[in-house]
C-alpha atoms as a PDB file:
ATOM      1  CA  UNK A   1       0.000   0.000   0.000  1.00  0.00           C
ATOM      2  CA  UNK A   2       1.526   3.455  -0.958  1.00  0.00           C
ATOM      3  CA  UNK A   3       0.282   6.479   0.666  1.00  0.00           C
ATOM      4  CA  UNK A   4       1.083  10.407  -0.368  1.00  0.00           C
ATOM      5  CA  UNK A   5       1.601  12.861   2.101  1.00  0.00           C
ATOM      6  CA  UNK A   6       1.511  16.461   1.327  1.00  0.00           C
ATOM      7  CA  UNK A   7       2.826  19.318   3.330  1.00  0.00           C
ATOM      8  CA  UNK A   8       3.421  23.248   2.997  1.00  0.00           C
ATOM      9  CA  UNK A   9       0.647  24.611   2.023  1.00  0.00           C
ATOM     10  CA  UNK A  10      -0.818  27.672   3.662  1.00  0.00           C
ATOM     11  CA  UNK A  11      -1.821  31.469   3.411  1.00  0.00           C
ATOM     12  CA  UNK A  12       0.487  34.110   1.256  1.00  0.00           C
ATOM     13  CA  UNK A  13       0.870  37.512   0.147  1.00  0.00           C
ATOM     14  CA  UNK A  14       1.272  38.493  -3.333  1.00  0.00           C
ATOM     15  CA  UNK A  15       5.138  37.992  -4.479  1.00  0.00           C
ATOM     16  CA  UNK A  16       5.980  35.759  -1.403  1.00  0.00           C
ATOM     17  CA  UNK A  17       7.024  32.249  -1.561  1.00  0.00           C
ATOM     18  CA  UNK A  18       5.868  28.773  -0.661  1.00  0.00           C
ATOM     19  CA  UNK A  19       7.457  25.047  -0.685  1.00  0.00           C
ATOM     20  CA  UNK A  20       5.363  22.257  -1.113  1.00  0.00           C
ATOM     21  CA  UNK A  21       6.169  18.645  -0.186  1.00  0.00           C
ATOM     22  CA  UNK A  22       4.789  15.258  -1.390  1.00  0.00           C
ATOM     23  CA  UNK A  23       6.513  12.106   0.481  1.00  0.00           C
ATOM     24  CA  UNK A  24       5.691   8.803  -0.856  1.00  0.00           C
ATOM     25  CA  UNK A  25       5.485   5.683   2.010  1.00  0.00           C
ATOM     26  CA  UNK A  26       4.930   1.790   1.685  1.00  0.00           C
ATOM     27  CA  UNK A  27       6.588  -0.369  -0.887  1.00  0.00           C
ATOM     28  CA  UNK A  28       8.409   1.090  -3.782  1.00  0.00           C
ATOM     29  CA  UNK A  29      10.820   0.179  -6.306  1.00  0.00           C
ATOM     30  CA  UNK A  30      10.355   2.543  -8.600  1.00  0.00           C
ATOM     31  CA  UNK A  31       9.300   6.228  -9.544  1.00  0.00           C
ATOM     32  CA  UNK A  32       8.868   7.089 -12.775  1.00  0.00           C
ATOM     33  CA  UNK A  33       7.555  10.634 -13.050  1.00  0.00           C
ATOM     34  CA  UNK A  34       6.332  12.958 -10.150  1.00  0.00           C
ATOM     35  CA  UNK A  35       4.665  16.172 -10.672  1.00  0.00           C
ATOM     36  CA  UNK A  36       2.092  18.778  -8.869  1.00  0.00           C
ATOM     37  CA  UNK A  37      -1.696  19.696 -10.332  1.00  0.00           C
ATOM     38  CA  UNK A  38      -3.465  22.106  -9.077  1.00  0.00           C
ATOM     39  CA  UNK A  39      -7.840  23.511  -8.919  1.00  0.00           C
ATOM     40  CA  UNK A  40      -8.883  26.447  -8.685  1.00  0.00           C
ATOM     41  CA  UNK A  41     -12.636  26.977  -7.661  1.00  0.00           C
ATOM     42  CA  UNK A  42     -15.085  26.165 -10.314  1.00  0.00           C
ATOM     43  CA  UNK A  43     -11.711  25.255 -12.550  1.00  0.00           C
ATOM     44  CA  UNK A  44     -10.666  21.987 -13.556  1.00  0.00           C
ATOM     45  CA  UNK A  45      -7.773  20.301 -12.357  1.00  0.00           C
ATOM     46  CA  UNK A  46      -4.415  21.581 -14.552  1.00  0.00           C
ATOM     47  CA  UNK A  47      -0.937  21.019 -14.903  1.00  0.00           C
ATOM     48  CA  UNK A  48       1.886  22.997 -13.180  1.00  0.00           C
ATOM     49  CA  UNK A  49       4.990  20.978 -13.351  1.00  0.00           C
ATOM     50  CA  UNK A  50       6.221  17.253 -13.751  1.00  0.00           C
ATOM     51  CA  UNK A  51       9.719  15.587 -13.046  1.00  0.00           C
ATOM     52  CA  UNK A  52      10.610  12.130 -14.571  1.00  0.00           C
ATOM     53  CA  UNK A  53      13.531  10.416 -13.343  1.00  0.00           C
ATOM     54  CA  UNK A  54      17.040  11.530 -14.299  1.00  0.00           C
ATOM     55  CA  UNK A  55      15.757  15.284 -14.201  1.00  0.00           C
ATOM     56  CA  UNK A  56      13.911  16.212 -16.919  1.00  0.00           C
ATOM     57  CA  UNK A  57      11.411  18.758 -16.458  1.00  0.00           C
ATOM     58  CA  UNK A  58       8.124  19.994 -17.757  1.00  0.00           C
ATOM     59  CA  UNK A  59       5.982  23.092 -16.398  1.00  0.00           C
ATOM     60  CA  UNK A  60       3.167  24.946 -17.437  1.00  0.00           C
ATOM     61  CA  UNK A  61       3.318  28.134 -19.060  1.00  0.00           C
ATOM     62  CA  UNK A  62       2.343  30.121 -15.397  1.00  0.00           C
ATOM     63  CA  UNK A  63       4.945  28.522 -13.829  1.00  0.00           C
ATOM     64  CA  UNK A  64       7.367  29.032 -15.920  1.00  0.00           C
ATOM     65  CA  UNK A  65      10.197  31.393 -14.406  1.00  0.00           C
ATOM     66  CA  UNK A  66       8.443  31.015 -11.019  1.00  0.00           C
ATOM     67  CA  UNK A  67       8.374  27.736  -9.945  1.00  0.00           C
ATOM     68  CA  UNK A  68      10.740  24.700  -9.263  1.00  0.00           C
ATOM     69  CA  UNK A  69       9.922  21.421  -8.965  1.00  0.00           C
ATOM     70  CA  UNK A  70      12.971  18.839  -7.745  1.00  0.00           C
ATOM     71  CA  UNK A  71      12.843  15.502  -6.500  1.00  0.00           C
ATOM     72  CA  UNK A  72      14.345  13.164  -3.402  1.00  0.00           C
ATOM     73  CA  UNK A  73      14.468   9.831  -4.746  1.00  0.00           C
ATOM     74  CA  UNK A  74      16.176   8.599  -1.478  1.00  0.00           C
ATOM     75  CA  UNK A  75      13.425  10.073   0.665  1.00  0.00           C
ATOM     76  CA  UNK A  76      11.016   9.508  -2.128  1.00  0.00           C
ATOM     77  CA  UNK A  77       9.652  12.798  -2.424  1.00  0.00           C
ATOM     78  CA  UNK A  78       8.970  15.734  -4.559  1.00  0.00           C
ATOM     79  CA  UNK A  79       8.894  18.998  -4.015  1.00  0.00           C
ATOM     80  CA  UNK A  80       7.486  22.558  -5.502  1.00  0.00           C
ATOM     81  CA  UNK A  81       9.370  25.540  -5.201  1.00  0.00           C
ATOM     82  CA  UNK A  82       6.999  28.535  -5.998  1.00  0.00           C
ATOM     83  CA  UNK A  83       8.562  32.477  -5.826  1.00  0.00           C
ATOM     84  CA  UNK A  84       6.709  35.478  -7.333  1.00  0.00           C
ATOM     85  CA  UNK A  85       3.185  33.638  -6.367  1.00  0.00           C
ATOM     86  CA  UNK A  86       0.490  35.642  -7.863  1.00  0.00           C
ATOM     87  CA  UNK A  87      -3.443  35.785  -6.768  1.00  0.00           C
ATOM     88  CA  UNK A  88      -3.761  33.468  -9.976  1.00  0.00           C
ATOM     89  CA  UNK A  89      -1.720  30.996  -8.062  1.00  0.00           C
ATOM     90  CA  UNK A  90      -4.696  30.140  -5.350  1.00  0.00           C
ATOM     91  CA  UNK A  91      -5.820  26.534  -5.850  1.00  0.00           C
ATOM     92  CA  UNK A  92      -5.570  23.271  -3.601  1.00  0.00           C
ATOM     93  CA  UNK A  93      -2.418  21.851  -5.197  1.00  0.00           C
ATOM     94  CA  UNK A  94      -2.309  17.736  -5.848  1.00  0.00           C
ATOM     95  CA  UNK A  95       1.211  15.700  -6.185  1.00  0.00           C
ATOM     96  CA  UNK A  96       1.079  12.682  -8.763  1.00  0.00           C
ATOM     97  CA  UNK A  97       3.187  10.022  -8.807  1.00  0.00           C
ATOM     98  CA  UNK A  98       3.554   7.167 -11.081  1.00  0.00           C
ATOM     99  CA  UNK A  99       4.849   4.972  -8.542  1.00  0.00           C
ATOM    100  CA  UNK A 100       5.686   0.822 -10.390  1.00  0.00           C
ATOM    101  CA  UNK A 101       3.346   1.934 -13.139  1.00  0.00           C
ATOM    102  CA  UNK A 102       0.647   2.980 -11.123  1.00  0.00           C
ATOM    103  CA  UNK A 103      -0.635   6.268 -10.715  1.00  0.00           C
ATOM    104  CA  UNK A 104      -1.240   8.198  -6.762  1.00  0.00           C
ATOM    105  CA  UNK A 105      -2.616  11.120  -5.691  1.00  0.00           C
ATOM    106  CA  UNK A 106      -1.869  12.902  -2.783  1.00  0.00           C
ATOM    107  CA  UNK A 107      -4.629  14.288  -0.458  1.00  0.00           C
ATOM    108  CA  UNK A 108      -4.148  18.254  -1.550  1.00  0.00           C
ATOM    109  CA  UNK A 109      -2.919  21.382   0.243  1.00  0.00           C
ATOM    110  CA  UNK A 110      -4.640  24.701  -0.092  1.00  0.00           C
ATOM    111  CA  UNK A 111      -2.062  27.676  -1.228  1.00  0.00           C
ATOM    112  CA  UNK A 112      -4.102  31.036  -0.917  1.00  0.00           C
ATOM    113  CA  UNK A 113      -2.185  34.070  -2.198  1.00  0.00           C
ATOM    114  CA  UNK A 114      -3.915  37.456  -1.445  1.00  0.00           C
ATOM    115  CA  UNK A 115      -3.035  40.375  -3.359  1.00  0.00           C
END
């Protein structure tokens, strides 16, 4: 059984800076790609940034510039990096991971960026 745990969400100014965490737990032998989604209200569910193993990276055009996303594979988890957050950027924020071919979801943290 592998479970997701998310962490580092929380309340933000305009232009200030948050780090999200997503560690992976049970049995694993391999992770292919990680990445972070996030929803808006009333949006659906997008694309911010994805990591595949050796370190190739893929973001969305908003994140571009702004955002990092870097994985642990010895601690088996991923992380966002996101500077310059924006309004825009307020959405509960959901790791994937395609963990032996099989896809997980973490449980979501809420990133609220007032302006």
């Amino acid at each position: 059984q592998v479970q997701l745990v998310e962490s580092g969400g929380g309340f933000v100014q305009a232009g200030g800076s948050l780090r999200l965490s997503c560690a992976a737990s049970g049995t694993i032998f391999s992770i292919n790609q990680m990445g972070w989604f996030r929803q808006a209200p009333g949006k659906q569910r997008e694309l911010v940034a994805t990591i595949i193993r050796g370190g190739d990276t893929n973001y969305a055009d908003s994140a571009k510039g702004r955002f990092t996303i870097s994985r642990d594979d010895a601690k088996s988890t991923v992380y966002l990096q996101m500077n310059s957050l924006k309004p825009d950027d307020t959405a509960d924020y959901y790791c994937r991971l395609i963990i032996d071919a099989r896809m997980y979801w973490g449980q979501g943290t809420q990133v609220t960026v007032s302006s």
